[in-house]
C-alpha atoms as a PDB file:
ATOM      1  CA  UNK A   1      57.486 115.618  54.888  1.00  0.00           C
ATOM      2  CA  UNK A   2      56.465 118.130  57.305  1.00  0.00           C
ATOM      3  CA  UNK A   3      58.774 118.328  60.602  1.00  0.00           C
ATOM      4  CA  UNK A   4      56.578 117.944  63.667  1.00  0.00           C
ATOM      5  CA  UNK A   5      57.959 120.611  65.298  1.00  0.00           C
ATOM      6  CA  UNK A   6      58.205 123.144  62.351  1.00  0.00           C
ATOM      7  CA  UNK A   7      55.631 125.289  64.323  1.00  0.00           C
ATOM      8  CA  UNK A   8      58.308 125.781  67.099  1.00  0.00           C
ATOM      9  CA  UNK A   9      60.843 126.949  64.729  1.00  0.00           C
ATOM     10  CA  UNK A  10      60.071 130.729  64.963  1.00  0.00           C
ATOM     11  CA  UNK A  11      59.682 130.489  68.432  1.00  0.00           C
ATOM     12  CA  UNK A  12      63.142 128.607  68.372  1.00  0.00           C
ATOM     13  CA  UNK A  13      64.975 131.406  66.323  1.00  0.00           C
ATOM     14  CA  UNK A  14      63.462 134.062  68.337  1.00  0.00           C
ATOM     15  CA  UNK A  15      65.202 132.512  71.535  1.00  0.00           C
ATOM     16  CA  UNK A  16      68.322 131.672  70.087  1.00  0.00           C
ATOM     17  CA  UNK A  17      68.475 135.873  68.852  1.00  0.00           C
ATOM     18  CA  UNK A  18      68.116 136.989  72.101  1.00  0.00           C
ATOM     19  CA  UNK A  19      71.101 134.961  72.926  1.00  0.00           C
ATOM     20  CA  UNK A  20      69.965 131.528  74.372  1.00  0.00           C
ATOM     21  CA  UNK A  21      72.080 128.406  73.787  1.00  0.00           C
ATOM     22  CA  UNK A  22      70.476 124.972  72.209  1.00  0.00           C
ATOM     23  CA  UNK A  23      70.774 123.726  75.067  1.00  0.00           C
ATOM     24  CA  UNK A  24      68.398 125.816  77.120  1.00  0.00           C
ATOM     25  CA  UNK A  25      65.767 126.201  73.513  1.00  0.00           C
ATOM     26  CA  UNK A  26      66.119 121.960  73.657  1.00  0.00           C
ATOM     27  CA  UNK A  27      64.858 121.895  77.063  1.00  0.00           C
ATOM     28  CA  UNK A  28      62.788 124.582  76.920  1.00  0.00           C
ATOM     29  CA  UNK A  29      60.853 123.578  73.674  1.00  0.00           C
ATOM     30  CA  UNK A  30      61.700 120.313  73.552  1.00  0.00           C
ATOM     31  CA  UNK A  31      63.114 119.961  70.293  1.00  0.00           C
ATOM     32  CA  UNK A  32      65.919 117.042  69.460  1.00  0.00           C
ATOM     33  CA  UNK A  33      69.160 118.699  69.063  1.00  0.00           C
ATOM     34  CA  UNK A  34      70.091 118.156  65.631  1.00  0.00           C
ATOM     35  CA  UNK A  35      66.939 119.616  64.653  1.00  0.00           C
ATOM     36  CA  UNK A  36      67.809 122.917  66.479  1.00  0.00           C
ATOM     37  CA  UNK A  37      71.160 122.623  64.759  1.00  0.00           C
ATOM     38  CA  UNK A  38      69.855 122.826  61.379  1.00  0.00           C
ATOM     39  CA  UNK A  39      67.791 125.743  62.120  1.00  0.00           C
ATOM     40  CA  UNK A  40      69.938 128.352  64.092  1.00  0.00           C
ATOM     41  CA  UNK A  41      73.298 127.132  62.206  1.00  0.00           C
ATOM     42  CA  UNK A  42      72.565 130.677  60.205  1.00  0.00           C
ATOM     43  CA  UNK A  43      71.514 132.585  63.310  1.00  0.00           C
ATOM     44  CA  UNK A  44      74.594 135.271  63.808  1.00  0.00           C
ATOM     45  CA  UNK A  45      75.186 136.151  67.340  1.00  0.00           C
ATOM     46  CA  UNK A  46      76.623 139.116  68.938  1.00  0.00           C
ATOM     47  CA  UNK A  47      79.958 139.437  70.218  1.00  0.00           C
ATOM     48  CA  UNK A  48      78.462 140.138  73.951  1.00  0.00           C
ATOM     49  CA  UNK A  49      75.756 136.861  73.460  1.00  0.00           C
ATOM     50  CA  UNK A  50      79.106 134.937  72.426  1.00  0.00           C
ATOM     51  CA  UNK A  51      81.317 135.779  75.393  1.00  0.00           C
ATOM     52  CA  UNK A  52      77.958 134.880  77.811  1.00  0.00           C
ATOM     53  CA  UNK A  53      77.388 131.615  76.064  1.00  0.00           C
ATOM     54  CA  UNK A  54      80.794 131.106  76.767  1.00  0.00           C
ATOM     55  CA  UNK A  55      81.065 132.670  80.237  1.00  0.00           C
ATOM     56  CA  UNK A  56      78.088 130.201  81.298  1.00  0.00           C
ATOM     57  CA  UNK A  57      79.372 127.164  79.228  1.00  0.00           C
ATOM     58  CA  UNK A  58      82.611 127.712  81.434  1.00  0.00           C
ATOM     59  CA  UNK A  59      80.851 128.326  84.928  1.00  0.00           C
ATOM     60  CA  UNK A  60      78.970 125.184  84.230  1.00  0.00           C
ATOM     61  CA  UNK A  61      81.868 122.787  83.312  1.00  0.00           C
ATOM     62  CA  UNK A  62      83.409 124.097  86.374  1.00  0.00           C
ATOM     63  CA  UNK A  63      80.487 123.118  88.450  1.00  0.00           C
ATOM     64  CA  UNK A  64      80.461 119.322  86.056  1.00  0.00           C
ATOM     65  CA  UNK A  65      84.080 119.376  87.306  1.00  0.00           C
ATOM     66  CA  UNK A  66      83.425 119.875  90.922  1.00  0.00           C
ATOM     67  CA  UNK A  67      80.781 116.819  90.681  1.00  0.00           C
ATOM     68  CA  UNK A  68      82.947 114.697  89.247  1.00  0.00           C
ATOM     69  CA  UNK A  69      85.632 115.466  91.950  1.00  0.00           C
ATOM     70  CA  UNK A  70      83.428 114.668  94.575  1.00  0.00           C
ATOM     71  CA  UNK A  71      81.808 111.814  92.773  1.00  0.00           C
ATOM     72  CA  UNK A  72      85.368 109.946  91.928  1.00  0.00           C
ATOM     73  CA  UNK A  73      86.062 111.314  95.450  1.00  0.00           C
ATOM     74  CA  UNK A  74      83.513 109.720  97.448  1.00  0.00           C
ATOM     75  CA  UNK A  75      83.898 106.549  95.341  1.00  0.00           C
ATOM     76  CA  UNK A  76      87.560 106.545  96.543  1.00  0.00           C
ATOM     77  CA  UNK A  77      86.309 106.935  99.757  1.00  0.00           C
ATOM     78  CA  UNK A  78      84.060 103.910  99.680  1.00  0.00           C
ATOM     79  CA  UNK A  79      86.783 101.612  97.364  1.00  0.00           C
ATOM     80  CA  UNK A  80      89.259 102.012 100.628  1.00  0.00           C
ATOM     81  CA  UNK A  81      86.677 101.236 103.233  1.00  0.00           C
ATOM     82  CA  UNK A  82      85.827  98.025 101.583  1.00  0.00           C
ATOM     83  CA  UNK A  83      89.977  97.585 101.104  1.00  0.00           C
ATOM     84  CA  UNK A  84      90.395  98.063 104.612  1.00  0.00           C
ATOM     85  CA  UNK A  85      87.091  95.967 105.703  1.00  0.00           C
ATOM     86  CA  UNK A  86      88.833  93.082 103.657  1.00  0.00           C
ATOM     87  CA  UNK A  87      92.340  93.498 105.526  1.00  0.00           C
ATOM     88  CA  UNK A  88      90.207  92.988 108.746  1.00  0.00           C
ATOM     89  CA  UNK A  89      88.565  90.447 107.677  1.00  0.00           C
ATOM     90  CA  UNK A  90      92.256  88.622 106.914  1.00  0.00           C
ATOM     91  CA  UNK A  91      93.486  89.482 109.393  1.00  0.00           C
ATOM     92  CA  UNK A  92      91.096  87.561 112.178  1.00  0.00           C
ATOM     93  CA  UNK A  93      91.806  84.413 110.360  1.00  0.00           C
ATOM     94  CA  UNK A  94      95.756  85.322 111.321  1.00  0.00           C
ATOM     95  CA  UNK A  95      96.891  84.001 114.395  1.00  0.00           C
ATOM     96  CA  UNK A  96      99.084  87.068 115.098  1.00  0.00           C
ATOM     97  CA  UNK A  97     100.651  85.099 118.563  1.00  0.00           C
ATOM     98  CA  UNK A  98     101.884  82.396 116.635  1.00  0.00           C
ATOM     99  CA  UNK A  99     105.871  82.542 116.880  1.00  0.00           C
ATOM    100  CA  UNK A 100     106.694  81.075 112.947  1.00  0.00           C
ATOM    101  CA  UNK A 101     103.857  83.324 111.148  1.00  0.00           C
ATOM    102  CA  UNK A 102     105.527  86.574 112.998  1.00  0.00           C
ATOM    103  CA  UNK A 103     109.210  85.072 111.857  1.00  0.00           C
ATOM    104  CA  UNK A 104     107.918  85.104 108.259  1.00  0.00           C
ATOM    105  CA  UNK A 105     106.295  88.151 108.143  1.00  0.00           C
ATOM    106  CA  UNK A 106     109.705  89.688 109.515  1.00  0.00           C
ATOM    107  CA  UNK A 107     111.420  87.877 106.980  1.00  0.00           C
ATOM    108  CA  UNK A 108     109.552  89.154 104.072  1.00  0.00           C
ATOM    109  CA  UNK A 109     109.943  92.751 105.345  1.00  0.00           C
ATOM    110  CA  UNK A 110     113.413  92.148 105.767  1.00  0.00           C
ATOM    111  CA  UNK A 111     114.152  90.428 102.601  1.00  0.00           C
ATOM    112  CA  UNK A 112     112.661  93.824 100.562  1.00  0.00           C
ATOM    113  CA  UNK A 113     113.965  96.229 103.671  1.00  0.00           C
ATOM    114  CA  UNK A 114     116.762  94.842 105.309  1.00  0.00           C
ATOM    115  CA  UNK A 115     120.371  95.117 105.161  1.00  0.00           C
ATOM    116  CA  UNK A 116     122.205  91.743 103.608  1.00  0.00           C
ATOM    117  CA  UNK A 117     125.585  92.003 104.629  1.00  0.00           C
ATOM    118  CA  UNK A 118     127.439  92.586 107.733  1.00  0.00           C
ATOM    119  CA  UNK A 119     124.769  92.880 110.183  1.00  0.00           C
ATOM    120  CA  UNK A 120     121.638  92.721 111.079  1.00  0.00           C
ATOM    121  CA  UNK A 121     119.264  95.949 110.497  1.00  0.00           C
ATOM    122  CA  UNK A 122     117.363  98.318 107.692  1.00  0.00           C
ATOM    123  CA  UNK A 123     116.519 101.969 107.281  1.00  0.00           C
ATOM    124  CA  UNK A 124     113.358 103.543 106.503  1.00  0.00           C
ATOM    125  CA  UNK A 125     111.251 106.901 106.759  1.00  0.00           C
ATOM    126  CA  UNK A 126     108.104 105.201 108.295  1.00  0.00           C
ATOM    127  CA  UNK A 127     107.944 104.848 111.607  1.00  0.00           C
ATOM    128  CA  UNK A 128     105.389 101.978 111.559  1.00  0.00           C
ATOM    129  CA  UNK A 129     107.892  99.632 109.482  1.00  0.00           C
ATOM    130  CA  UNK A 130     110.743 100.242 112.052  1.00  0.00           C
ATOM    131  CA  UNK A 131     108.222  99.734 114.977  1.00  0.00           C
ATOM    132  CA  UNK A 132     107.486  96.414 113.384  1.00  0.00           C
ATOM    133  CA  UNK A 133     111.075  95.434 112.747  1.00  0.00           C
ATOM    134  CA  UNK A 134     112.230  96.494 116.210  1.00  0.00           C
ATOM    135  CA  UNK A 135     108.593  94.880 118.135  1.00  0.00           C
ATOM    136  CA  UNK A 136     109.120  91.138 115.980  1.00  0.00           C
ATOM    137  CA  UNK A 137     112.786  91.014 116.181  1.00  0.00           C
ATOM    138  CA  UNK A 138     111.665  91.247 120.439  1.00  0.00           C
ATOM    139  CA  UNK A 139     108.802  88.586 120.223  1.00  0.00           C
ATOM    140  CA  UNK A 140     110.591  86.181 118.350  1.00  0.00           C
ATOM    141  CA  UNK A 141     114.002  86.425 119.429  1.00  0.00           C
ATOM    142  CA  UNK A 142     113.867  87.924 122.824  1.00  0.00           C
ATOM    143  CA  UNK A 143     116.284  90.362 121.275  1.00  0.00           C
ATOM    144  CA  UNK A 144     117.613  93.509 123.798  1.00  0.00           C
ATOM    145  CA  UNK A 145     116.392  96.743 122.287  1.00  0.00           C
ATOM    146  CA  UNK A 146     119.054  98.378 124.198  1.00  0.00           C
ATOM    147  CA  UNK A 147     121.421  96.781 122.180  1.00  0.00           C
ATOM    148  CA  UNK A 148     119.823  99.008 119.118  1.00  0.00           C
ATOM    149  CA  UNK A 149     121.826 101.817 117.522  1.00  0.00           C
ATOM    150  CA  UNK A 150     120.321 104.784 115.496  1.00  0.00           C
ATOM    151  CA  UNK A 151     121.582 106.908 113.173  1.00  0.00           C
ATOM    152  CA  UNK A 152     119.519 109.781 111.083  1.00  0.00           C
ATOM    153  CA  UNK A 153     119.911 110.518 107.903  1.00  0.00           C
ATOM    154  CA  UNK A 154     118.721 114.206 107.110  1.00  0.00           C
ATOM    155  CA  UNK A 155     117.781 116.770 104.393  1.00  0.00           C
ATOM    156  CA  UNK A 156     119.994 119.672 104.613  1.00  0.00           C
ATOM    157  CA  UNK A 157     117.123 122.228 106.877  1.00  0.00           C
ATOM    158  CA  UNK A 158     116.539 119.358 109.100  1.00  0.00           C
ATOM    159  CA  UNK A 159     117.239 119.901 112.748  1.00  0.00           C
ATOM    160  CA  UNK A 160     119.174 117.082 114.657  1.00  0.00           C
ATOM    161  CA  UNK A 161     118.065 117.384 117.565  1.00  0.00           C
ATOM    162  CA  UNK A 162     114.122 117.232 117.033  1.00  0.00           C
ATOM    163  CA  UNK A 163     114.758 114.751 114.602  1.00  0.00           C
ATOM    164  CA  UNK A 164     116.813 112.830 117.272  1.00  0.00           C
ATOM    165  CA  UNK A 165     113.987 113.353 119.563  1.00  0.00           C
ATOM    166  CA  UNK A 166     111.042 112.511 117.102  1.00  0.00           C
ATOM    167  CA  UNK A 167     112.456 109.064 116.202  1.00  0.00           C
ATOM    168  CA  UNK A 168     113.770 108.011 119.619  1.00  0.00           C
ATOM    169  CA  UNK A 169     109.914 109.000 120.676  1.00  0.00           C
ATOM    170  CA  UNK A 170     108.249 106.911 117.772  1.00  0.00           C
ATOM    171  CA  UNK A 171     110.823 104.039 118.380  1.00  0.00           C
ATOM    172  CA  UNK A 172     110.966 104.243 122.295  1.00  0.00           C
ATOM    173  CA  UNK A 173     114.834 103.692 121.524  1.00  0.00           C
ATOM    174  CA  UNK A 174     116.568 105.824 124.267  1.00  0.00           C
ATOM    175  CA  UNK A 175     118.088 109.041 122.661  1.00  0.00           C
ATOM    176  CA  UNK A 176     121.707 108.101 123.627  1.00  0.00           C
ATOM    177  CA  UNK A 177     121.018 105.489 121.660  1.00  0.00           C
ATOM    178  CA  UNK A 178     121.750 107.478 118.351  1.00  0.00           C
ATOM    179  CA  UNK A 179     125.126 107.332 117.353  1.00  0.00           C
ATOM    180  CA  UNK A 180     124.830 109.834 114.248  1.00  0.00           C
ATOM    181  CA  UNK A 181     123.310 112.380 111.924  1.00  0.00           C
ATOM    182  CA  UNK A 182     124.656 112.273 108.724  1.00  0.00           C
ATOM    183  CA  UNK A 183     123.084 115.457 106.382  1.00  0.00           C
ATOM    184  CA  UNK A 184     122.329 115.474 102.652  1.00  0.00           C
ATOM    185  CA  UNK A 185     124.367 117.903 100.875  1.00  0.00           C
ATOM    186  CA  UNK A 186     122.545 117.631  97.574  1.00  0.00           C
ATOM    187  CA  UNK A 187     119.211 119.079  99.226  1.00  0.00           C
ATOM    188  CA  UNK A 188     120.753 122.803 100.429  1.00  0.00           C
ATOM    189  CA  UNK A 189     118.621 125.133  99.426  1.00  0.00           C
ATOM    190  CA  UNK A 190     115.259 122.811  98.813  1.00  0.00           C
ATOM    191  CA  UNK A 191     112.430 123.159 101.714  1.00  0.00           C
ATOM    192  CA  UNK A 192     111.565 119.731 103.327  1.00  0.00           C
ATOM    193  CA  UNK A 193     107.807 118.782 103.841  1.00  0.00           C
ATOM    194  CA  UNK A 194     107.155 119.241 107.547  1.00  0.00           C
ATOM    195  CA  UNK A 195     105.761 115.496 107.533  1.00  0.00           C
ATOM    196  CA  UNK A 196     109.227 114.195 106.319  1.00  0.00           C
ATOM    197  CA  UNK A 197     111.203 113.104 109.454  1.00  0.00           C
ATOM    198  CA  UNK A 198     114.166 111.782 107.276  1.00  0.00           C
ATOM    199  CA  UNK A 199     115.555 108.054 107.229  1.00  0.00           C
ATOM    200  CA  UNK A 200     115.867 106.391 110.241  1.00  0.00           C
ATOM    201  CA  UNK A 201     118.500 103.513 110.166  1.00  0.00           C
ATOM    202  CA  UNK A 202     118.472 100.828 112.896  1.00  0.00           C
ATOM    203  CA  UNK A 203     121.099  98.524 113.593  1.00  0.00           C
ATOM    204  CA  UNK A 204     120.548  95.298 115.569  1.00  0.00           C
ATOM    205  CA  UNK A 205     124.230  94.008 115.468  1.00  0.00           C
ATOM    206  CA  UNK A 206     123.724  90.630 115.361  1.00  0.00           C
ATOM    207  CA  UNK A 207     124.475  89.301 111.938  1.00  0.00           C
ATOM    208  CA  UNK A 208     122.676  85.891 112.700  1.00  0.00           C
ATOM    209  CA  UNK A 209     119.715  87.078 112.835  1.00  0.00           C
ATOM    210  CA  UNK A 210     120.260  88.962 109.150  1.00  0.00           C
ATOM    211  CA  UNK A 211     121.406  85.375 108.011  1.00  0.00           C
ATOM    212  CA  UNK A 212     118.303  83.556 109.397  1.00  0.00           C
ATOM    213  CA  UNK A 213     115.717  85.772 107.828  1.00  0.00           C
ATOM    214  CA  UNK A 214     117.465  86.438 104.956  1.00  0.00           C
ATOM    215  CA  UNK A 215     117.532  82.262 104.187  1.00  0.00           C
ATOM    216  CA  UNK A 216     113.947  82.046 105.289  1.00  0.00           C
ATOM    217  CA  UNK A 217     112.452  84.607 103.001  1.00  0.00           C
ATOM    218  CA  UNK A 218     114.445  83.184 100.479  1.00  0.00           C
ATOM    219  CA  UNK A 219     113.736  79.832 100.265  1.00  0.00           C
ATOM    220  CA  UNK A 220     109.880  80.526 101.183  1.00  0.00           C
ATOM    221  CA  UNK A 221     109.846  82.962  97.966  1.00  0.00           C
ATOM    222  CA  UNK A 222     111.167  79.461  96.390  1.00  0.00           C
ATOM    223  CA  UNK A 223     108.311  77.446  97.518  1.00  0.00           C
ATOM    224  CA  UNK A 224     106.025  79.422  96.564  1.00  0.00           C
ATOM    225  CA  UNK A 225     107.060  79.706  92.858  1.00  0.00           C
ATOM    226  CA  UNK A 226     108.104  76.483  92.456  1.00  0.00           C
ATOM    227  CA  UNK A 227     104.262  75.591  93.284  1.00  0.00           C
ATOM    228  CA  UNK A 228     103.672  77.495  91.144  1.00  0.00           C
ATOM    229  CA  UNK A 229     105.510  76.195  88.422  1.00  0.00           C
ATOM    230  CA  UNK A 230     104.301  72.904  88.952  1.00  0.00           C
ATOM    231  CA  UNK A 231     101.058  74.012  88.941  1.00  0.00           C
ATOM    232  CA  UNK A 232     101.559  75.564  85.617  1.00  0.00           C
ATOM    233  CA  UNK A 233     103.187  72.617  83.538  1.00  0.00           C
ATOM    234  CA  UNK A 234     100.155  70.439  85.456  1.00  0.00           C
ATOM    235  CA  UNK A 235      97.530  72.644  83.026  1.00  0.00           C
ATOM    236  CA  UNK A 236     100.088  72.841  80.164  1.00  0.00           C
ATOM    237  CA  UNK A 237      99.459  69.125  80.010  1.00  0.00           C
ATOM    238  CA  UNK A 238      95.970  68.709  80.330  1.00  0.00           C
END
């Protein structure tokens, strides 16, 4: 049986000698693929139509590339709009003022963050989680941020004194109010990202606070899974 396009094959060669791809005959004749396989599998191109075929097959996956990127990138963009649409959306059913859902928030930070023996404080290299820490340990306790002491703890380039001065800035912690800089040996020689500030460690001093959330986290983390253990032997025995 006759191939409906057969009268396009010589045409079809003809291209493919002067050094198109299949690609560009299929779209330009509108032949199926695998028909333009079979013909030009014995059409021998030269070394310069190879290394264009292959210059061009290479421009235009980087331009597929680029697409993608900006595709997957503005898809990104979109996923963490709706994330952070959600978050507000929580967030106004939160009463933020109330005194036990502030506690409990504190104690869950603390409980993954915080320091469990000897006193009461934690260390971290976000400013926003030691802003927290410092701004709920003062609404719910009425606790004395002067009674706060710092101490830094550096990569080997870092500079003391802007770091001292970065911290007690993002903190408002008075700068006499950092007792120490203690440097990391093991990083001589390695450049630090300019956005790393180093760990900031903050010590409240009062060790009943540390035992108060420390017992609350706990036992809430126990309430919650033992609900859920219920809830999972109640199905079990359906």
């Amino acid at each position: 049986m006759k191939s409906r396009w057969a009268e396009l094959k010589s045409q079809a060669i003809v291209l493919r000698k002067k050094g198109a791809s299949i690609r560009d005959i299929e779209i330009q004749l509108g032949i199926p693929r695998s028909t333009l396989s079979g013909w030009l599998r014995d059409v021998k191109l030269s070394d310069e139509q190879k290394s264009i075929l292959l210059q061009r097959w290479n421009k235009a996956l980087t331009v597929a590339r680029e697409r993608a990127r900006l595709w997957h990138n503005s898809q990104k963009a979109e996923r963490l709009k709706i994330a952070e649409q959600e978050a507000s959306t929580t967030l106004l059913q939160v009463e933020t003022d109330n005194r036990h859902i502030l506690e409990l928030a504190l104690a869950m930070l603390y409980l993954g963050e915080g320091f469990k023996t000897q006193h009461t404080g934690m260390g971290n290299s976000d400013p926003r989680i030691l802003k927290f820490f410092i701004a709920a340990l003062v609404k719910v306790y009425n606790f004395d941020v002067n009674k706060i002491r710092c101490e830094l703890h550096l990569r080997a380039d870092q500079d003391s004194r802007s770091s001292i001065k970065y911290w007690s800035r993002e903190l408002k912690i008075p700068s006499k109010n950092f007792t120490g800089v203690v440097f990391d040996k093991r990083t001589l020689g390695r450049a630090t990202y300019p956005t790393y500030k180093g760990v900031c460690v903050v010590r409240c001093g009062n060790i009943a606070f540390q035992r108060r959330l420390v017992y609350l986290s706990r036992q809430f983390c126990d309430i919650i899974t033992s609900e859920r253990t219920v809830s999972s032997v109640g199905r079990a025995s359906d």
